[in-house]
Structure formats: C-alpha cells, structure tokens
N, C-alpha and C. Protein backbone atom coordinates (compact mmCIF):
# COMPACT_ATOMS: atom_id res chain seq x y z
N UNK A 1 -12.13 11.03 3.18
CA UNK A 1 -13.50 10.81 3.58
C UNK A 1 -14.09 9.67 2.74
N UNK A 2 -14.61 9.06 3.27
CA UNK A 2 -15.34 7.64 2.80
C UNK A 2 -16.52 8.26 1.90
N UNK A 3 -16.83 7.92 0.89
CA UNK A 3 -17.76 7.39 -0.42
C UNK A 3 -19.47 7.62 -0.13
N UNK A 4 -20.22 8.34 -0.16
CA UNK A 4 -21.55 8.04 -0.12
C UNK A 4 -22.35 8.91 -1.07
N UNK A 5 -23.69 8.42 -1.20
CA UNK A 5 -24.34 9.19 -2.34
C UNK A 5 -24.00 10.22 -2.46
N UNK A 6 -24.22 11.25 -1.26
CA UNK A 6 -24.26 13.06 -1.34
C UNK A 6 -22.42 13.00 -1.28
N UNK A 7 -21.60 12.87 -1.16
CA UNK A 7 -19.99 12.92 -1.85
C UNK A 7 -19.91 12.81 -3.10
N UNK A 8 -20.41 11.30 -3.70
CA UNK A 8 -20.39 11.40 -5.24
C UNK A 8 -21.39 12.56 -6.09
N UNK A 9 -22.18 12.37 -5.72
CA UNK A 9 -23.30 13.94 -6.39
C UNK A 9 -22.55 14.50 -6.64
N UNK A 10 -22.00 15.43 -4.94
CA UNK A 10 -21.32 16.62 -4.98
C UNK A 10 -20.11 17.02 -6.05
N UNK A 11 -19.05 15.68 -6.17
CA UNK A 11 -17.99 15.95 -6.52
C UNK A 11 -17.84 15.49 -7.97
N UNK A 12 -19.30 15.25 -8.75
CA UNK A 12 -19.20 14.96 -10.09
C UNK A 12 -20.26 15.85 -10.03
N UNK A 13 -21.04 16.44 -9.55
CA UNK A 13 -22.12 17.67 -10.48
C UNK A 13 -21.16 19.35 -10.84
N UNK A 14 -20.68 18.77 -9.29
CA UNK A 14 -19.45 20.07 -9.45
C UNK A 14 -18.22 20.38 -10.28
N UNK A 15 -17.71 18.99 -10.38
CA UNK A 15 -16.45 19.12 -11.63
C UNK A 15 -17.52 19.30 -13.47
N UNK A 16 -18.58 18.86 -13.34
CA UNK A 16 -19.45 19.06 -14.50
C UNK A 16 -19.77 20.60 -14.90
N UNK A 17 -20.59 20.90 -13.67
CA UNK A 17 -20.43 22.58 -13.77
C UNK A 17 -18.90 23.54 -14.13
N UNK A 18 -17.94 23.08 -13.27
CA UNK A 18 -16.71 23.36 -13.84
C UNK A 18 -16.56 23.55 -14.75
N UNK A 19 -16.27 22.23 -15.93
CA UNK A 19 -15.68 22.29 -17.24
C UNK A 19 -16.74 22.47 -18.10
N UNK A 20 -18.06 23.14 -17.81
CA UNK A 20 -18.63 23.78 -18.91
C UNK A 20 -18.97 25.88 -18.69
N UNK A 21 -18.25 25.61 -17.18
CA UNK A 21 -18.40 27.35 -16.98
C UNK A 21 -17.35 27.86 -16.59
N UNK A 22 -15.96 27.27 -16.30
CA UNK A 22 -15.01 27.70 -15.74
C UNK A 22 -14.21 27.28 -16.97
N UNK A 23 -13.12 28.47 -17.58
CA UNK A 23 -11.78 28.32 -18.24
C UNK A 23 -10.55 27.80 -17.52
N UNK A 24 -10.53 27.07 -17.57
CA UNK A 24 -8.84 26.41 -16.54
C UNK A 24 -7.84 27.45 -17.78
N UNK A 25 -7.16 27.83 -16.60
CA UNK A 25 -5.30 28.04 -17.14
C UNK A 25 -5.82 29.25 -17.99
N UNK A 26 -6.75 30.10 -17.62
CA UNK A 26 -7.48 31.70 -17.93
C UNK A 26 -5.92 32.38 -17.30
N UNK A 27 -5.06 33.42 -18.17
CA UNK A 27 -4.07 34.23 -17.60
C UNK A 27 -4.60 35.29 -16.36
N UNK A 28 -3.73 35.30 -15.59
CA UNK A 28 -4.46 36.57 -14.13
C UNK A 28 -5.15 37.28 -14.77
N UNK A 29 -6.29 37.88 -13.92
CA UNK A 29 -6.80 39.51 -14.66
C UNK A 29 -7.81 38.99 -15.35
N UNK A 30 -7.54 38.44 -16.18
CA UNK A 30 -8.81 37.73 -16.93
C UNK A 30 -9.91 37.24 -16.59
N UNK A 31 -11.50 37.22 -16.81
CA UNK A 31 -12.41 36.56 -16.30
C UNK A 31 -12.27 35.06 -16.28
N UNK A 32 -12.18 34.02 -15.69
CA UNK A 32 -12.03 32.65 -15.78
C UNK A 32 -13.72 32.28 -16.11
N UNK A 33 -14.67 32.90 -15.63
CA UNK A 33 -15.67 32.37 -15.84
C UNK A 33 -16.42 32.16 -17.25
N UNK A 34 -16.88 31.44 -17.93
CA UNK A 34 -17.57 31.63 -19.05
C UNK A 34 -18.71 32.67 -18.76
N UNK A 35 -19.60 33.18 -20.36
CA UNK A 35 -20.49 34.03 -20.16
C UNK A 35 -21.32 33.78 -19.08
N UNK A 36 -22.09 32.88 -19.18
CA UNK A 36 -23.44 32.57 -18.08
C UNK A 36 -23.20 32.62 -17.07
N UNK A 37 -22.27 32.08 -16.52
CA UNK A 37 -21.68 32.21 -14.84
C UNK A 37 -21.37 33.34 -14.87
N UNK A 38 -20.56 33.72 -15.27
CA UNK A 38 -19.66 35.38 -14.66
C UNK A 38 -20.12 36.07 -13.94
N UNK A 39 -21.83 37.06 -14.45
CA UNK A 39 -22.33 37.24 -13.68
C UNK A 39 -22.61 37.08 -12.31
N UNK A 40 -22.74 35.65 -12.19
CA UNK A 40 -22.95 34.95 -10.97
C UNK A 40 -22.20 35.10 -10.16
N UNK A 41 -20.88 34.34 -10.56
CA UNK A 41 -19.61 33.96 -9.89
C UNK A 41 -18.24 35.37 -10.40
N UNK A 42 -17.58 35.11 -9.11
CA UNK A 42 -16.86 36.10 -9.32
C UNK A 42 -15.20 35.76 -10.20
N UNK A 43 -14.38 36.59 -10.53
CA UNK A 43 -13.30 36.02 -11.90
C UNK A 43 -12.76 34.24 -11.51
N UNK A 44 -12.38 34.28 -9.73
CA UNK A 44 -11.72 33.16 -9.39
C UNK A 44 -12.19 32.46 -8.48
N UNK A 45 -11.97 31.47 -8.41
CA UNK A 45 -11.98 30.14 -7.43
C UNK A 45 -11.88 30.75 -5.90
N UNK A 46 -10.61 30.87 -6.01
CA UNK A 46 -9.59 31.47 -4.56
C UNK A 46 -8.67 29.95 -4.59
N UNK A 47 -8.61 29.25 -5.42
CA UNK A 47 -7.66 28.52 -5.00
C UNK A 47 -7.16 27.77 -6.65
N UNK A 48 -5.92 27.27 -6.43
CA UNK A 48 -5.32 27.00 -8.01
C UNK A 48 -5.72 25.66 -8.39
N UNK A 49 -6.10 26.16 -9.94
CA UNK A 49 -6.78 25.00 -10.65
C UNK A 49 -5.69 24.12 -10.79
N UNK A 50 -4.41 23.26 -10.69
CA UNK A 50 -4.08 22.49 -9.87
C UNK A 50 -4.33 21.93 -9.24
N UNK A 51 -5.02 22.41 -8.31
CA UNK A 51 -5.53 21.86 -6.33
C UNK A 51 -6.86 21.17 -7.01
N UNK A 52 -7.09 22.54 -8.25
CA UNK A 52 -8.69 20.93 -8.55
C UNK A 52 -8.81 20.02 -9.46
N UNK A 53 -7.77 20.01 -10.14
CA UNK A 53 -7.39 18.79 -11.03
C UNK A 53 -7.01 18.26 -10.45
N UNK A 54 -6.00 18.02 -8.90
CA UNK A 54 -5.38 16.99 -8.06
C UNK A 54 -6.50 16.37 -6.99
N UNK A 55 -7.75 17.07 -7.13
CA UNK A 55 -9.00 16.97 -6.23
C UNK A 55 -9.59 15.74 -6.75
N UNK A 56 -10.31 16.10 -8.20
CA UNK A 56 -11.07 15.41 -8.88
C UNK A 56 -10.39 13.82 -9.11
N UNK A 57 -8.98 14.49 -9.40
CA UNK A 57 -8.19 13.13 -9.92
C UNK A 57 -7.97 12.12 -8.71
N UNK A 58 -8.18 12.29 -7.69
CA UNK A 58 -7.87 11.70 -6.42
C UNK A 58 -9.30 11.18 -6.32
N UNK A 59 -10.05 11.89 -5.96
CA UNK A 59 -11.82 10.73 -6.24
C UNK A 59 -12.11 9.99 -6.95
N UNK A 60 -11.67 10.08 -8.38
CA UNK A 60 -12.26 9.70 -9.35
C UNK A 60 -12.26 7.85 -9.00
N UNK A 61 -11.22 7.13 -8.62
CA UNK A 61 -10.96 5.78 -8.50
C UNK A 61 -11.66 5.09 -7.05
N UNK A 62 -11.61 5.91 -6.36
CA UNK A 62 -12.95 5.75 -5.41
C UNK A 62 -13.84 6.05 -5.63
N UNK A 63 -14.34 6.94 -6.44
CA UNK A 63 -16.11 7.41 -6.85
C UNK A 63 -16.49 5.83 -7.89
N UNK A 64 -15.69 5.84 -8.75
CA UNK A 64 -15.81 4.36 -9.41
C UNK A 64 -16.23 3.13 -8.92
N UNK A 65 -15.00 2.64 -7.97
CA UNK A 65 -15.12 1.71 -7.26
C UNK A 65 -16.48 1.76 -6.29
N UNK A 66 -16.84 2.92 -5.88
CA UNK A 66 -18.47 2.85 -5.15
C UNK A 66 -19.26 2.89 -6.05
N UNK A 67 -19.29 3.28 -7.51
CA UNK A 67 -20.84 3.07 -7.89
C UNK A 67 -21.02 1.58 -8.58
N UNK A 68 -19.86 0.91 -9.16
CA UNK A 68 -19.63 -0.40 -9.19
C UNK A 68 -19.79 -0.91 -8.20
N UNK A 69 -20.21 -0.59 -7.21
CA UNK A 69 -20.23 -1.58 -6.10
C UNK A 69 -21.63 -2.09 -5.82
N UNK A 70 -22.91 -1.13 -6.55
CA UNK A 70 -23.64 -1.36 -6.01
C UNK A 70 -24.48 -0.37 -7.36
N UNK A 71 -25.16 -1.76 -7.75
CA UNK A 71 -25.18 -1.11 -9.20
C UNK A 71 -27.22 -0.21 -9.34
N UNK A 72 -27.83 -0.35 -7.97
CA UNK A 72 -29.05 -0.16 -7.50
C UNK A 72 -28.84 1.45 -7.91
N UNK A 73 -27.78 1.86 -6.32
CA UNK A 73 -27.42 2.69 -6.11
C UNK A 73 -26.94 3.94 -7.01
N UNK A 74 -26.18 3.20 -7.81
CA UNK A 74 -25.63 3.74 -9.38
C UNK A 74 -26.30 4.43 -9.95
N UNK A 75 -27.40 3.71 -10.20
CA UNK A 75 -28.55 4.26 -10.77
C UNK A 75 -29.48 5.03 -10.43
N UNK A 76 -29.35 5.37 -9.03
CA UNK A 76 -30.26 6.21 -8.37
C UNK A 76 -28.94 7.69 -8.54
N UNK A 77 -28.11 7.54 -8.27
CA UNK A 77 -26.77 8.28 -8.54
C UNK A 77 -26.49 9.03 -9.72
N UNK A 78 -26.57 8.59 -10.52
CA UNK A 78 -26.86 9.04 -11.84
C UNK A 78 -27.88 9.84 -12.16
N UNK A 79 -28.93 9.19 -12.30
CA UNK A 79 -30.42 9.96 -12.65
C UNK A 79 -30.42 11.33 -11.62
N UNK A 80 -30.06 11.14 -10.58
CA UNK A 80 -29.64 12.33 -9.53
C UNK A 80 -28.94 13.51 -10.14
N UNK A 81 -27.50 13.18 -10.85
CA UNK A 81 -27.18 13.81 -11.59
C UNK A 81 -27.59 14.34 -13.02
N UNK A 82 -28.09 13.69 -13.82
CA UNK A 82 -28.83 14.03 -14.42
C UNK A 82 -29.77 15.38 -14.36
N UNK A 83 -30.39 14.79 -13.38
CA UNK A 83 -31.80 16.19 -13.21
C UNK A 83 -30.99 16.79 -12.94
N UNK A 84 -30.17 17.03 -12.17
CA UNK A 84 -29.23 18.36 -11.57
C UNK A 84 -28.84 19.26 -12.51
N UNK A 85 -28.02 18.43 -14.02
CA UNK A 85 -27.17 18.77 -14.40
C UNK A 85 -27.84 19.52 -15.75
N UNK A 86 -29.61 18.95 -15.67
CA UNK A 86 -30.33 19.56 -16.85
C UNK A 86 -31.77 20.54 -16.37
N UNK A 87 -31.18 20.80 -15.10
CA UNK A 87 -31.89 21.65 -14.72
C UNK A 87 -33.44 21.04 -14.39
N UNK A 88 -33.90 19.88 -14.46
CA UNK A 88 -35.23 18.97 -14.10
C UNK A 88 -35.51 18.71 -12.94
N UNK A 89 -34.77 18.90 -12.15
CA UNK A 89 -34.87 18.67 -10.53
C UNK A 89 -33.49 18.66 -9.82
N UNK A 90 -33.66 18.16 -8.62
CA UNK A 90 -32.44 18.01 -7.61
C UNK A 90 -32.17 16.67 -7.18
N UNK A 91 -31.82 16.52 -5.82
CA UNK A 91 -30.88 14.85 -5.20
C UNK A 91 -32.05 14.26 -5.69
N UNK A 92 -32.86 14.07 -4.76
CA UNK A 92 -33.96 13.57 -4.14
C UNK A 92 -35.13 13.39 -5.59
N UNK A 93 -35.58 12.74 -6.21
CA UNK A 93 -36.35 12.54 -6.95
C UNK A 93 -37.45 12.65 -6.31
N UNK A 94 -38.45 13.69 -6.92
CA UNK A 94 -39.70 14.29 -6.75
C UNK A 94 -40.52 13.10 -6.46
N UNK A 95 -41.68 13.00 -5.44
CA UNK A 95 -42.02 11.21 -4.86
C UNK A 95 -43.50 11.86 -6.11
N UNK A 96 -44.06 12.81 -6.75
CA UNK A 96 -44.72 12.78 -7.57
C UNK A 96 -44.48 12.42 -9.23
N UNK A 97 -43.31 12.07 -9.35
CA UNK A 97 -42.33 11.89 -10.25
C UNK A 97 -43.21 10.69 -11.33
N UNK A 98 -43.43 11.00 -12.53
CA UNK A 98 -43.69 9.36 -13.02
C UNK A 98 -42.29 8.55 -14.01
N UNK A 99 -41.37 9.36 -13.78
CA UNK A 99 -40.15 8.85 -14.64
C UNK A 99 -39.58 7.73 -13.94
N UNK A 100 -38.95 6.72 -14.79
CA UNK A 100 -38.61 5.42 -13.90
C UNK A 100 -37.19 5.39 -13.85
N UNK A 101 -36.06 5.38 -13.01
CA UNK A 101 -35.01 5.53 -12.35
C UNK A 101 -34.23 4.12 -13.96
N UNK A 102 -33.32 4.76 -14.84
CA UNK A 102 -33.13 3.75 -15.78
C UNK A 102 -31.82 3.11 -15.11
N UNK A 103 -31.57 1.99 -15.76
CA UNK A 103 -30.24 0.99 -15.03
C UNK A 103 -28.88 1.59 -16.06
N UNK A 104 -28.03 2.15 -15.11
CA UNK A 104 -27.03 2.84 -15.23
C UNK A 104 -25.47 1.85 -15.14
N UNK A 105 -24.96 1.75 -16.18
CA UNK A 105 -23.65 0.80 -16.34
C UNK A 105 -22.93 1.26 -16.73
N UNK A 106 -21.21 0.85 -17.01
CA UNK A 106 -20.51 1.11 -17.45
C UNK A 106 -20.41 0.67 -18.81
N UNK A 107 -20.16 1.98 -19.79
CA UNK A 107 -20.19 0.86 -21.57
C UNK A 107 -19.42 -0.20 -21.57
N UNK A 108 -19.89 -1.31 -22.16
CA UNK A 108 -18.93 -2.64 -22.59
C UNK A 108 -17.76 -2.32 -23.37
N UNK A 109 -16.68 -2.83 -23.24
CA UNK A 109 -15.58 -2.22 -23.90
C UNK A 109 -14.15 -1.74 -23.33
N UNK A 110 -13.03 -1.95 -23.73
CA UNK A 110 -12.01 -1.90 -23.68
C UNK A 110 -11.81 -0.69 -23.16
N UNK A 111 -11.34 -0.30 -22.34
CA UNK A 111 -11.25 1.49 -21.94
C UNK A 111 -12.65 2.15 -21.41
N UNK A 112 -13.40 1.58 -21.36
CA UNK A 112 -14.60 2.22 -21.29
C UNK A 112 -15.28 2.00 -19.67
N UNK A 113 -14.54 1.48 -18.36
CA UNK A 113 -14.80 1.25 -17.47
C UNK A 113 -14.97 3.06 -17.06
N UNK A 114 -16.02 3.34 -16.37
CA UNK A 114 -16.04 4.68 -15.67
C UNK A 114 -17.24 5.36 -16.54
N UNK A 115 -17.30 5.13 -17.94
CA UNK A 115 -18.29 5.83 -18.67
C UNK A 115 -19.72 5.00 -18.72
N UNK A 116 -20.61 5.87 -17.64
CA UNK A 116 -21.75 5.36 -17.61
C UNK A 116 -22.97 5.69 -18.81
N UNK A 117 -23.63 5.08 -18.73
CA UNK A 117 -24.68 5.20 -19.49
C UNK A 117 -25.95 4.08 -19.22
N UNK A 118 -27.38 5.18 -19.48
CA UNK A 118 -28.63 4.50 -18.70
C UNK A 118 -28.85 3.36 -20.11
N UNK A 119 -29.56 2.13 -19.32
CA UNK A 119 -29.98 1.07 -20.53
C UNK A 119 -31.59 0.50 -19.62
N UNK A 120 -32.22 0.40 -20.80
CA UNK A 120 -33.70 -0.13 -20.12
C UNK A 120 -33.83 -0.80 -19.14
N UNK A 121 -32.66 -2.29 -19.34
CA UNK A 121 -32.77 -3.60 -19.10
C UNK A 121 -31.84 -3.73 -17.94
N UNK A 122 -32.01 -4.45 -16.63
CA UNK A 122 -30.63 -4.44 -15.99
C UNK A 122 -30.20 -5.85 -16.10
N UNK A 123 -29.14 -6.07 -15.98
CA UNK A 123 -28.53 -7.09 -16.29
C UNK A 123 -28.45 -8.11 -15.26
N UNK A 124 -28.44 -9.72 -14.97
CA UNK A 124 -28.15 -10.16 -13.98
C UNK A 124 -27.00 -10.25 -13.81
N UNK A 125 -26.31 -11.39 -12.61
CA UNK A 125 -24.96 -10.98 -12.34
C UNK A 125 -24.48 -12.21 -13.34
N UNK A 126 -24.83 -13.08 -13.46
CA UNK A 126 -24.06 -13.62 -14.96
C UNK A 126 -24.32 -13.08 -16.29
N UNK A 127 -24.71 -12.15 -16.51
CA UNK A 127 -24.71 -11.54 -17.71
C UNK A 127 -23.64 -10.51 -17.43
N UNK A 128 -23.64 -9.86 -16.56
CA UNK A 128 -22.33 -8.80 -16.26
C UNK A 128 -20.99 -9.58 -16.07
N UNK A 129 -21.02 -10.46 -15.44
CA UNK A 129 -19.78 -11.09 -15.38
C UNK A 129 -19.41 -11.65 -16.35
N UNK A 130 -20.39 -12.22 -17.47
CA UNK A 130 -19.78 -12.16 -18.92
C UNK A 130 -19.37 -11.33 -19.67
N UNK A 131 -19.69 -10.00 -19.49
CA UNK A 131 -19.37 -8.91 -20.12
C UNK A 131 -18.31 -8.29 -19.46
N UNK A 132 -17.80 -8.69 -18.28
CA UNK A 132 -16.71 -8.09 -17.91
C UNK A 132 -15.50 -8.66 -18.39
N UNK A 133 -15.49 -10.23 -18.43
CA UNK A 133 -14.75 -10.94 -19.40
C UNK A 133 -14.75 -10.85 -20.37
N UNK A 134 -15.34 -10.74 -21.27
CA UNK A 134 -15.42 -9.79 -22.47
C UNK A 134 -14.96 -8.23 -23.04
N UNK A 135 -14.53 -7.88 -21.86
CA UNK A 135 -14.58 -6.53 -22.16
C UNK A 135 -13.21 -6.08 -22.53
N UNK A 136 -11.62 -6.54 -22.68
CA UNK A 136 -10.75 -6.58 -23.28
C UNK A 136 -10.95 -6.81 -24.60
N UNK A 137 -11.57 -7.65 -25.16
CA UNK A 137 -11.44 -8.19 -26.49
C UNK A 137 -12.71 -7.50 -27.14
N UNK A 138 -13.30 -6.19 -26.50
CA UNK A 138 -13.94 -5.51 -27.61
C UNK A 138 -13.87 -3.95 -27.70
N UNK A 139 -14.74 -3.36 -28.29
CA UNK A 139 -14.40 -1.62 -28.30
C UNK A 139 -15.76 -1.51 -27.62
N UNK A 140 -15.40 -0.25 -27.43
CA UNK A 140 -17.25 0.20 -26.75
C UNK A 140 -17.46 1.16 -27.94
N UNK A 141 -19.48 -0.12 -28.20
CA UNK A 141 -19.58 0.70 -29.39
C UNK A 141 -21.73 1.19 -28.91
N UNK A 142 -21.58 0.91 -27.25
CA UNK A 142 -22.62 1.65 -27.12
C UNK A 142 -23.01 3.26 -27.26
N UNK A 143 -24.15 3.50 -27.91
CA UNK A 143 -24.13 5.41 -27.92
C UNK A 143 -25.59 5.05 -27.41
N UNK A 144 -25.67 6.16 -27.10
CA UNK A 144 -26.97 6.74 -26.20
C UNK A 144 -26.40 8.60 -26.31
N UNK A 145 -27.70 9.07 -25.91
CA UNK A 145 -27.84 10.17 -25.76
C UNK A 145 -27.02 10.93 -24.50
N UNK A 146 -27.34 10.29 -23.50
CA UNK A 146 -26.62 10.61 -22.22
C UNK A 146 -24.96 9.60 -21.91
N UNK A 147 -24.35 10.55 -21.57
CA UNK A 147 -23.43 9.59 -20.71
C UNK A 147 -22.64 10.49 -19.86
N UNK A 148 -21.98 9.67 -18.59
CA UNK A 148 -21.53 10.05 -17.84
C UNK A 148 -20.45 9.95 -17.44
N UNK A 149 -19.69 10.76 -17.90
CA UNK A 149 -17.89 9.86 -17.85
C UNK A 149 -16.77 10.81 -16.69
N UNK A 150 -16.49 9.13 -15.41
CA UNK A 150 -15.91 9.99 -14.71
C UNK A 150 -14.44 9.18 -15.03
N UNK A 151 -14.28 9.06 -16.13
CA UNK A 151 -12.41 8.71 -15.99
C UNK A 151 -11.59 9.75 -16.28
C-alpha cells in the first residue's frame, strides 16, 4: 500500500506504543503486556512478534523516503505524533490550537538519516542540500528534547 499521512501515523504511533507496553520474546503463558496496558489489552497479539518486526522493518524505508519527500508534510506528521504519543491531542490539530506546527528534520550527521527532530528555523533548499553533503564527514551532535527515530 502506497504512503500517506494516516499510514505513517498509524504505523509509527503503533510500533511506539508497542515497544513501551508490549515485551517482545515474553515465554508462552506469560503476560506480554507491561503493567499499564495489561489491564487493557489482553496477554497476546494473536500473531508472532516476528510478523511485527518483519512489518515495521518493511515500512520503515518507505515511511522515510515519504516524509523526506516533503518536508511541510513532515512536520505536520510529526507534531501529529507527538500529541498522540503524549497524550495532548490526536491526527488533526485542534483549529483552536495556539501551538505552532515546529520544522521537523532529520539530525545532521553520519547515521543519523531517519532520526527526526523539531528545530525553530526551516531551512531552505540550499541550506539542506549543504547539509546533506556534509553529512558523511560529521557525527550528529544535535539534542533536543524530542526525537523521533524511525531507523
């Protein structure tokens, strides 16, 4: 299936929820769920955590390649996740909202393609295209509070 906002949401809010409430490779019998979920959710999936490490890992290079594609979008993509993921809201940003949608990039740096993070300023396209050439010959030594890493 082809790439669009509500795909990427879905399939990075969900692997997020995952690996902070679900135990991968939990022995049978055992609750897989962490405390907070359990309740909620019942011991299993119904299907082998395998199938969702071969899930995630199969999007991940297309979820990339679309939010690089369109770096507006990215950013509306992100902040989306965000509220989701901190409990502040949902997709759709509240139209009473006074928070301003921040410009969402990948850190500068060697290895660091996929790990987003919001920055005040957005960049033009010769400033990014310098930094993409650049980006072998340095480390990523941006920190911020938030980041979003789908590699």
């Amino acid at each position: 299936e082809e790439m669009n906002r509500q795909n990427v949401i879905t399939l990075m809010t969900s692997q997020m929820f995952l690996n902070s409430h679900y135990t991968f490779n939990e022995p049978e019998g055992k609750s897989k769920m962490k405390r907070a979920a359990s309740k909620a959710q019942g011991q299993a999936l119904g299907i082998p955590d395998t199938e969702l490490f071969d899930l995630f890992q199969k999007q991940r290079g297309p979820m990339q390649k679309w939010l690089e594609a369109d770096t507006e979008e990215c950013s509306e993509v992100m902040e989306a996740i965000t509220r989701m993921i901190t409990l502040t809201g949902g997709r759709i940003k509240s139209p009473d909202s006074v928070l301003q949608n921040r410009f969402w990039r990948s850190i500068d740096g060697m290895h660091c393609r996929g790990r987003f993070m919001p920055h005040s300023d957005e960049r033009t396209l010769e400033e990014q295209a310098k930094a993409e050439a650049e980006r072998i010959f340095k480390r990523g030594v941006d920190v911020a509070d938030t980041e979003v890493n789908i590699q």
